[in-house]
N, C-alpha and C. Protein backbone atom coordinates (compact mmCIF):
# COMPACT_ATOMS: atom_id res chain seq x y z
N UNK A 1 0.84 -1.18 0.00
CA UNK A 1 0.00 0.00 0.00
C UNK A 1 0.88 1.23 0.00
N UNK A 2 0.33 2.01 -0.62
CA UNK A 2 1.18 3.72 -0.66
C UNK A 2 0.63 4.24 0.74
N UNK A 3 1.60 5.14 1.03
CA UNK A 3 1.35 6.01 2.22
C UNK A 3 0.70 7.21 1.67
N UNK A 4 0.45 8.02 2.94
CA UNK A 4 0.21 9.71 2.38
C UNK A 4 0.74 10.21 1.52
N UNK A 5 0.74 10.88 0.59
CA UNK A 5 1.40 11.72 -0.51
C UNK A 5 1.73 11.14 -1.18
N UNK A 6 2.44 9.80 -1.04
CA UNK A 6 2.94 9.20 -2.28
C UNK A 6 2.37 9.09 -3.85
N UNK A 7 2.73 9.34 -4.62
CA UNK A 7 2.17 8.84 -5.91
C UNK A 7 1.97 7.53 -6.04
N UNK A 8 1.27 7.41 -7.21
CA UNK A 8 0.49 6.04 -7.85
C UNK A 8 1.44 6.34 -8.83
N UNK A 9 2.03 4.86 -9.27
CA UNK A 9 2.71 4.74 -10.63
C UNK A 9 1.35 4.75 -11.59
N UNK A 10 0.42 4.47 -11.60
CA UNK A 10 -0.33 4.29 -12.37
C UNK A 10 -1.15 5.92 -13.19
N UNK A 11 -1.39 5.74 -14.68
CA UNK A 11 -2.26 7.20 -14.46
C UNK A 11 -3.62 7.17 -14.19
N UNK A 12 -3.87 8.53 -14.25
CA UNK A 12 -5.68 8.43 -12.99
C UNK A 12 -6.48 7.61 -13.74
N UNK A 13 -6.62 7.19 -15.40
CA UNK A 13 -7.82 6.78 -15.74
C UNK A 13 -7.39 5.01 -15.41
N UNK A 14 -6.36 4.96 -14.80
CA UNK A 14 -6.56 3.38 -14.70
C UNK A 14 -6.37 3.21 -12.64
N UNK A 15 -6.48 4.34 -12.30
CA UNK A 15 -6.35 4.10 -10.80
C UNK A 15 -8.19 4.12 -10.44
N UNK A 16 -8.16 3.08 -9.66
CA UNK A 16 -9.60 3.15 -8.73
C UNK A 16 -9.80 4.09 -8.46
N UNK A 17 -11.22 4.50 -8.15
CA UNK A 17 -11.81 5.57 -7.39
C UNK A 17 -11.77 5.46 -6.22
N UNK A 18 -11.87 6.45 -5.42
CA UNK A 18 -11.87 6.33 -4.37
C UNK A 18 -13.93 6.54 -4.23
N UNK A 19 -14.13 6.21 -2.74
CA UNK A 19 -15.62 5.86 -2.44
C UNK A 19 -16.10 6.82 -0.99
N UNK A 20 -16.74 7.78 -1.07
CA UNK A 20 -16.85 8.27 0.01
C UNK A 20 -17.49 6.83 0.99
N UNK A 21 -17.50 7.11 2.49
CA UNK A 21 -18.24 6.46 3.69
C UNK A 21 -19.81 5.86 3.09
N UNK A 22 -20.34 6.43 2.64
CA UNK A 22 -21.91 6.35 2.38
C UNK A 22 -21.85 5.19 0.98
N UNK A 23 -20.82 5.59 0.03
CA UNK A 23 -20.93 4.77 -1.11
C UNK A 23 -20.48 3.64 -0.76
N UNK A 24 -19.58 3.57 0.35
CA UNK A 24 -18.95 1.95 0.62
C UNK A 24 -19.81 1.21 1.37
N UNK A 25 -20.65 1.89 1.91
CA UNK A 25 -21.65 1.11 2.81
C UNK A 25 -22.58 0.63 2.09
N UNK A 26 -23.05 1.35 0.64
CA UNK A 26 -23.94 0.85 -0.12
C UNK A 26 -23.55 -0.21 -0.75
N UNK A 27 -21.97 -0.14 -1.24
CA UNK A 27 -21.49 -1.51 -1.85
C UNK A 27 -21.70 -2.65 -1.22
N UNK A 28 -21.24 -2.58 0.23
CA UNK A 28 -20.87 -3.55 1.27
C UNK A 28 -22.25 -4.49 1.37
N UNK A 29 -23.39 -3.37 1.51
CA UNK A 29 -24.46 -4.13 1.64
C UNK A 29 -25.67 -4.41 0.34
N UNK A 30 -25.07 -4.19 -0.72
CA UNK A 30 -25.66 -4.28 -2.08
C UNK A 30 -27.41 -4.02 -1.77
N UNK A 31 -27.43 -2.40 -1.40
CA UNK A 31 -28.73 -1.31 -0.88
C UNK A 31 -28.25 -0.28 -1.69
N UNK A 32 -29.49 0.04 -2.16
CA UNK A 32 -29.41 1.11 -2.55
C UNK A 32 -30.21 2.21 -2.07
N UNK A 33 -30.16 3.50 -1.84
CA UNK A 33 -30.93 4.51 -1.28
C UNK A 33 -31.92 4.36 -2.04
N UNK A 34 -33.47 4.39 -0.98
CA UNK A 34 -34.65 4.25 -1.32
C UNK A 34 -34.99 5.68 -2.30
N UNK A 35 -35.58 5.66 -3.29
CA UNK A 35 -36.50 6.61 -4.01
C UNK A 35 -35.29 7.04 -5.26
N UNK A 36 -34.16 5.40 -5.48
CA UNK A 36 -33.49 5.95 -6.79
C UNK A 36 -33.91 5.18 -7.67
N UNK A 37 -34.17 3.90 -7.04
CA UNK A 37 -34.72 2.58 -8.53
C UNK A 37 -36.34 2.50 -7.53
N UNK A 38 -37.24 2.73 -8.24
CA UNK A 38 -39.05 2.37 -8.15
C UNK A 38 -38.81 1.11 -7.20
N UNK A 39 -38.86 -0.08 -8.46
CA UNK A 39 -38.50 -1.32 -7.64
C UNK A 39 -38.00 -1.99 -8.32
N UNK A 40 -37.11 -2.50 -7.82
CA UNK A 40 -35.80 -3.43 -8.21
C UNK A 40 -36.16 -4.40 -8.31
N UNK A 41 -37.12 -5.11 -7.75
CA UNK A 41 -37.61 -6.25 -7.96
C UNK A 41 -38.50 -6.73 -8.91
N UNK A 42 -38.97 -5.48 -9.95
CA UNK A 42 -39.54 -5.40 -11.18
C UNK A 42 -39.02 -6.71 -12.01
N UNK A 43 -40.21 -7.45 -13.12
CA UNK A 43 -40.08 -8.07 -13.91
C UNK A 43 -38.95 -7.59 -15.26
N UNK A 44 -38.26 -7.99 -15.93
CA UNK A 44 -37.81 -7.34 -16.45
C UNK A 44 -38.10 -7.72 -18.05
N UNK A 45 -38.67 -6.61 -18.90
CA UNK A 45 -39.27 -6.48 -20.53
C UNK A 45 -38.30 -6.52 -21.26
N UNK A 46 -38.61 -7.43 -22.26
CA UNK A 46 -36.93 -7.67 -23.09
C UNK A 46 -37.61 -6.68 -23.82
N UNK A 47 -37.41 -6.27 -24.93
CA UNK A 47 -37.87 -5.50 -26.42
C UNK A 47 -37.76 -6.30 -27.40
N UNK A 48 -36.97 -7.32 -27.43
CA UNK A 48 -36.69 -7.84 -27.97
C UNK A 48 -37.27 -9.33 -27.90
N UNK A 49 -38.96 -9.74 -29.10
CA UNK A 49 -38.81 -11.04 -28.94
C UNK A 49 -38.42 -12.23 -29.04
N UNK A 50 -38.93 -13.15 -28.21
CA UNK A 50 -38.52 -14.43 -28.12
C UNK A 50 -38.76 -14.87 -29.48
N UNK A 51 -37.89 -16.00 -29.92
CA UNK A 51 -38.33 -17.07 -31.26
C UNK A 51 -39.53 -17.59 -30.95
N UNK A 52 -39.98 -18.10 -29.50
CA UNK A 52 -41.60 -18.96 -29.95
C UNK A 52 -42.70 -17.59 -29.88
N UNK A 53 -42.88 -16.67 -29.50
CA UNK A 53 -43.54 -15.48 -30.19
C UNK A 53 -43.52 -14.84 -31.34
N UNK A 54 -42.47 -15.50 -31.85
CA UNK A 54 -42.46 -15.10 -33.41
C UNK A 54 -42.90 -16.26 -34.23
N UNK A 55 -42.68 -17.47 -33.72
CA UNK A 55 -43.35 -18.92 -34.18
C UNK A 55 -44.50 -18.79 -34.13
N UNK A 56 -45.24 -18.26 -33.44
CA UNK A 56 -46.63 -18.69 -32.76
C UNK A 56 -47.21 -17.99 -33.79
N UNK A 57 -47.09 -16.50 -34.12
CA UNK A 57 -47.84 -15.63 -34.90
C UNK A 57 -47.68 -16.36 -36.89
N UNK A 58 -49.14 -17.11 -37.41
CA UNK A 58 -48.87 -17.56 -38.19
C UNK A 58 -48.24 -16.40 -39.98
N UNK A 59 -48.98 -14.86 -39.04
CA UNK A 59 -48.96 -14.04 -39.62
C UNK A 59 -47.00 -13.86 -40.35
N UNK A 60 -46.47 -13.43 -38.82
CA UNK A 60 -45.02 -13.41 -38.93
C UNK A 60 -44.05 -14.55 -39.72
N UNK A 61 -44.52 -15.59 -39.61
CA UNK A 61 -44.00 -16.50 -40.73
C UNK A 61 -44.21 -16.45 -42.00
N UNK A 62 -45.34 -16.09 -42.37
CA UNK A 62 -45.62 -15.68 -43.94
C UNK A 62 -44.77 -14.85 -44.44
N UNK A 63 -44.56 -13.48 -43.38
CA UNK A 63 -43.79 -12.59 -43.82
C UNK A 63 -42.40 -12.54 -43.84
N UNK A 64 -42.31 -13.42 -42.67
CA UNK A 64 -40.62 -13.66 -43.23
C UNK A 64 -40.31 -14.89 -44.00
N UNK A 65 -41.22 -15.11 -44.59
CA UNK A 65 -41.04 -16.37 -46.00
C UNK A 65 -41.39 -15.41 -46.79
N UNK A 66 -41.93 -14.37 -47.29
CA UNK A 66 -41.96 -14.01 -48.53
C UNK A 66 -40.54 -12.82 -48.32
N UNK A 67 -40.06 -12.45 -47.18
CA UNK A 67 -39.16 -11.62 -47.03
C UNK A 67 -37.91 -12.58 -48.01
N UNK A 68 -37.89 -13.66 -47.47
CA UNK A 68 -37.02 -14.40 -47.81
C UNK A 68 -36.93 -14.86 -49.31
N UNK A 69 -38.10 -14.59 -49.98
CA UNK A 69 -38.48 -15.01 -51.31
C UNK A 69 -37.63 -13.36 -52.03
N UNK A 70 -38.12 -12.55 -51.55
CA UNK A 70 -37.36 -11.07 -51.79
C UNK A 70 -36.34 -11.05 -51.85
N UNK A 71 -35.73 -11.67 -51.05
CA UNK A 71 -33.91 -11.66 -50.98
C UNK A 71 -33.19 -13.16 -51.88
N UNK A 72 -34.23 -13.71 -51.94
CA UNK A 72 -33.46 -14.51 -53.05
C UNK A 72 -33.86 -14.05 -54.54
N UNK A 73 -34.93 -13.43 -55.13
CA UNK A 73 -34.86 -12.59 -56.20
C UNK A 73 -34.10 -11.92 -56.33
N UNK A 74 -33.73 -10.79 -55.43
CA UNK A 74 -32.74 -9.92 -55.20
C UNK A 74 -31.05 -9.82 -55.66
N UNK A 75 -30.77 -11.46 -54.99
CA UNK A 75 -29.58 -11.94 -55.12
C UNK A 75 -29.59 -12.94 -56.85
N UNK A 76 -30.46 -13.43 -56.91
CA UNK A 76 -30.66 -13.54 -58.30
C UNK A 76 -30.21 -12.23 -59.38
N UNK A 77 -30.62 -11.74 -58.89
CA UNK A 77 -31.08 -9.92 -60.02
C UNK A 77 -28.95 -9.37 -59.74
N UNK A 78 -29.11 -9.77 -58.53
CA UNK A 78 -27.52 -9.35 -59.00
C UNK A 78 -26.86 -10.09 -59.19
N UNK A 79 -26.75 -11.51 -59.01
CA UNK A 79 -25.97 -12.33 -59.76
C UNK A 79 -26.09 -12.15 -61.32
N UNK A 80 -27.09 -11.60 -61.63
CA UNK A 80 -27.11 -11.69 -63.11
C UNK A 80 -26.61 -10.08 -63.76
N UNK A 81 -26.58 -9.36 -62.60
CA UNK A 81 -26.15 -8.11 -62.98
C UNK A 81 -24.16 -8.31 -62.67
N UNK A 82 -24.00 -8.88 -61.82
CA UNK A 82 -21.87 -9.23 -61.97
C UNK A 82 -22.08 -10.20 -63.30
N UNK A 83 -22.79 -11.11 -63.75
CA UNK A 83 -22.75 -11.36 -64.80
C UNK A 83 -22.08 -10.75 -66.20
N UNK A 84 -22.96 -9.88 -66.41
CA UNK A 84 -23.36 -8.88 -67.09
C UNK A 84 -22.40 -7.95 -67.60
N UNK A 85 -21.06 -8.03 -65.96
CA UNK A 85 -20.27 -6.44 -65.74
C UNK A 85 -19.07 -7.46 -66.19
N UNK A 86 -18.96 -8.29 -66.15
CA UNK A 86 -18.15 -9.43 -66.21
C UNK A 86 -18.05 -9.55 -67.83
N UNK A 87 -19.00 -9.72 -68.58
CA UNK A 87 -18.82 -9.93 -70.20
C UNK A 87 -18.68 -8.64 -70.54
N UNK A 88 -19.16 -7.74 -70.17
CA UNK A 88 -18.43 -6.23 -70.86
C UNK A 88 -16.89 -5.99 -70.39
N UNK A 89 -16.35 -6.96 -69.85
CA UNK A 89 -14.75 -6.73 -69.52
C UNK A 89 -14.36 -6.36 -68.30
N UNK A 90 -15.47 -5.72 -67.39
CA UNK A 90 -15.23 -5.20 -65.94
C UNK A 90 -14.19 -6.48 -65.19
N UNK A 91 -13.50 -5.76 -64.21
CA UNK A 91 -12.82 -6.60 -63.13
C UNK A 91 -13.00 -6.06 -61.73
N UNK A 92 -12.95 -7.50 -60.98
CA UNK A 92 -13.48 -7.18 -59.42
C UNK A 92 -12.11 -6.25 -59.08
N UNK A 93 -10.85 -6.26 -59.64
CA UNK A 93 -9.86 -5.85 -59.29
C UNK A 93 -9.33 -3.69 -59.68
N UNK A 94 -10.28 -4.03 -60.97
CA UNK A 94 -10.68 -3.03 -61.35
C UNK A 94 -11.94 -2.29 -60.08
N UNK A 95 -12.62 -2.66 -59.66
CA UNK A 95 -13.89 -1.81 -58.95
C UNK A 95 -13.41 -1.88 -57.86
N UNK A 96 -11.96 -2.53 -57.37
CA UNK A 96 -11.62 -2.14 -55.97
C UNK A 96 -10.61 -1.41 -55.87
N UNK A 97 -9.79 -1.22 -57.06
CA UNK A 97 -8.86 0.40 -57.09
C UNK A 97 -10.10 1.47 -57.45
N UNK A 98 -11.13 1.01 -58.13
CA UNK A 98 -12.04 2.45 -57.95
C UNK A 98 -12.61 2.67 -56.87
N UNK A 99 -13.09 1.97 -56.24
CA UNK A 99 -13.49 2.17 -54.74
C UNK A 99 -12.44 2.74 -53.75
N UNK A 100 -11.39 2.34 -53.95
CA UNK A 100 -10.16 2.67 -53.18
C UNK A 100 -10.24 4.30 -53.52
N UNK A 101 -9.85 4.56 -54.62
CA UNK A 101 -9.95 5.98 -55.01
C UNK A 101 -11.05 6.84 -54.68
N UNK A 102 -11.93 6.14 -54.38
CA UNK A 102 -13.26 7.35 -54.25
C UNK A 102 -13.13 7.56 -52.56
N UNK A 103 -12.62 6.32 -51.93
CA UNK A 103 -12.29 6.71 -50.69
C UNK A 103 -11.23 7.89 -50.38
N UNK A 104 -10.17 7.92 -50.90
CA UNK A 104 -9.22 8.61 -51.12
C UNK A 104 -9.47 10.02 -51.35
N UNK A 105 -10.80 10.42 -52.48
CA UNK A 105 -11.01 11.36 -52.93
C UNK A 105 -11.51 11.89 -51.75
N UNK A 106 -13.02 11.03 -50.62
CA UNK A 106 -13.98 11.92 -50.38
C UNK A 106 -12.41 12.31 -49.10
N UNK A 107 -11.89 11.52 -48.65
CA UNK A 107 -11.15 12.16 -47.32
C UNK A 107 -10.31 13.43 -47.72
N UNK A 108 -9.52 13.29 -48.98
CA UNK A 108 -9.24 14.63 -49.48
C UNK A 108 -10.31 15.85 -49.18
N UNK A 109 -11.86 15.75 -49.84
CA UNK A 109 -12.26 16.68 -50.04
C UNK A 109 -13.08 17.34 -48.45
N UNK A 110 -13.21 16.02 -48.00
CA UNK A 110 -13.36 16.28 -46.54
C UNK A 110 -12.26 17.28 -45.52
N UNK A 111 -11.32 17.23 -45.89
CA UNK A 111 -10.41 17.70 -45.28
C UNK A 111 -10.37 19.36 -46.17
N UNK A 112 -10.67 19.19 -47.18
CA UNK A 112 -10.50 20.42 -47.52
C UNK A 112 -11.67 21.46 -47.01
N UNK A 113 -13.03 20.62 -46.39
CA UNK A 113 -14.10 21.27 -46.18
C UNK A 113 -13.96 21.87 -45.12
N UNK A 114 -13.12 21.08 -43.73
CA UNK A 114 -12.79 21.37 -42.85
C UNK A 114 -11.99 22.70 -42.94
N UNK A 115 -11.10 22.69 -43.74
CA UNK A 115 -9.97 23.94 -43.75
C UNK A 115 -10.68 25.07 -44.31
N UNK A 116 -11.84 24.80 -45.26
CA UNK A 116 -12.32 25.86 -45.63
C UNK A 116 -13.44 26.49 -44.64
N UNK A 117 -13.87 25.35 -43.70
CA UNK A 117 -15.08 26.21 -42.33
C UNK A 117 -14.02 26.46 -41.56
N UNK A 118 -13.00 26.13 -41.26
CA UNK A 118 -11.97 26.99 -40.40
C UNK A 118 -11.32 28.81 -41.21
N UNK A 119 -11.21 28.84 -42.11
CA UNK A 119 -10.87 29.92 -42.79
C UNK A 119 -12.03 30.32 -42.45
N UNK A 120 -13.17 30.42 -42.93
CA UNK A 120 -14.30 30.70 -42.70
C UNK A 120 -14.36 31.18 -41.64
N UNK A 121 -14.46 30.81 -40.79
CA UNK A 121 -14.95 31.08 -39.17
C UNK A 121 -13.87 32.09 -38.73
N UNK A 122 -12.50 32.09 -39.24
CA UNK A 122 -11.66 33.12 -39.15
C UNK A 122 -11.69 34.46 -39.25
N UNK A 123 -12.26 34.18 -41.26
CA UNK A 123 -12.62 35.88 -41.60
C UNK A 123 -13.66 36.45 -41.29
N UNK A 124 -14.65 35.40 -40.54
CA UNK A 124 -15.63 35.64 -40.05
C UNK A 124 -16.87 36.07 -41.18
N UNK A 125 -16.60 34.93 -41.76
CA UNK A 125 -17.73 34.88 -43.54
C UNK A 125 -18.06 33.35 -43.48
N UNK A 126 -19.12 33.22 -44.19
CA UNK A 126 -19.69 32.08 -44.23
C UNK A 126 -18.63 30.91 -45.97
N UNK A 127 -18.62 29.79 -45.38
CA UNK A 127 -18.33 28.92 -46.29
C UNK A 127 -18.32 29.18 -47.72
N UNK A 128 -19.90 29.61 -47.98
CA UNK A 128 -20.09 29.85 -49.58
C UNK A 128 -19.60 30.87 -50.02
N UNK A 129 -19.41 32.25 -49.14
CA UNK A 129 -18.73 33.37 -49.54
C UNK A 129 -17.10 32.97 -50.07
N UNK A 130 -16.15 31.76 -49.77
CA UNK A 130 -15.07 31.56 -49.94
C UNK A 130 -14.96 30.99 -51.21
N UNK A 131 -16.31 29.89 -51.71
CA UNK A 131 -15.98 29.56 -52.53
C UNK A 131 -15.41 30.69 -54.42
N UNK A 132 -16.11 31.22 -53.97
CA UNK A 132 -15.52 32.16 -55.85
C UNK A 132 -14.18 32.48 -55.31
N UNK A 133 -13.93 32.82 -54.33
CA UNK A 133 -12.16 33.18 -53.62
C UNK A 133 -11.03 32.61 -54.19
N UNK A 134 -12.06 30.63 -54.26
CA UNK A 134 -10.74 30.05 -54.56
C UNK A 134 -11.22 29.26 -55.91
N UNK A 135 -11.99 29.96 -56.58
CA UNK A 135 -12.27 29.11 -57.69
C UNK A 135 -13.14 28.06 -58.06
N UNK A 136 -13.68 27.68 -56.84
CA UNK A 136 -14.91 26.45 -56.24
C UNK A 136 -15.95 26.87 -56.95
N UNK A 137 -16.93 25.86 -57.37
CA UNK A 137 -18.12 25.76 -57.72
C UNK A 137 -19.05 25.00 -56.32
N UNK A 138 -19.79 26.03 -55.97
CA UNK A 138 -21.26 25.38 -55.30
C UNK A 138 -21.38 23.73 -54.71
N UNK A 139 -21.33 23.23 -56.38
CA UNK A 139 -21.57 21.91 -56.58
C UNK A 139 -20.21 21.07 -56.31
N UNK A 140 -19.06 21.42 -55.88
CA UNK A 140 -18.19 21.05 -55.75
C UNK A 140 -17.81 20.20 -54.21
């Protein structure tokens, strides 16, 4: 144990709290001061239902069988659409340097949005006033 004054090698967000008199007594005796929880001894409501409440309702099965009929059309409709991208010459290798790049782009332009609401907020003018400044279009 450390004495008075001593430091903690540790930094504060990994040192314990300390507990006033009143909070340790509440630990000790796992009580809590009356009029903070209603009652603790409450049932407790999932939100979330059970599988045989979702079994039971003959309604809910229909719908997640035709949900399921949806998502296999779906996946049909695009299997036949990579098909498709596939005989016009496309490559998966190809759409993941373009994807790569569009990532690339938006963080560029993100960053430039940032520098331009900081200028902004500087000259004490709004965003759109900067754009003709530097040549920007609106739509840009």
């Amino acid at each position: 144990m450390k004495g008075l004054g001593e430091q903690s090698p540790w930094p504060r967000s990994h040192q314990v709290p300390s507990f006033s008199h009143h909070h340790r007594n509440q630990l000790s005796t796992g009580r809590t001061p009356t009029g903070i929880l209603r009652n603790c001894n409450a049932g407790f409501k999932s939100p979330i239902q059970s599988p045989r409440s979702c079994q039971s309702d003959g309604v809910n099965k229909e719908a997640l069988q035709r949900e399921v009929e949806e998502l296999k059309q779906e996946d049909l409709a695009l299997d036949q659409e990579i098909t498709q991208l596939l005989a016009e010459g496309y490559s998966l290798e190809e759409l993941e340097k373009h994807i790569s790049l569009l990532h690339e782009y938006n963080d560029i332009k993100d960053t430039g949005q940032m520098l331009l609401g900081k200028l902004a907020t500087i000259r004490g003018v709004t965003t759109k006033e900067l754009y003709p400044k530097f040549d920007l279009e609106l739509t840009d």
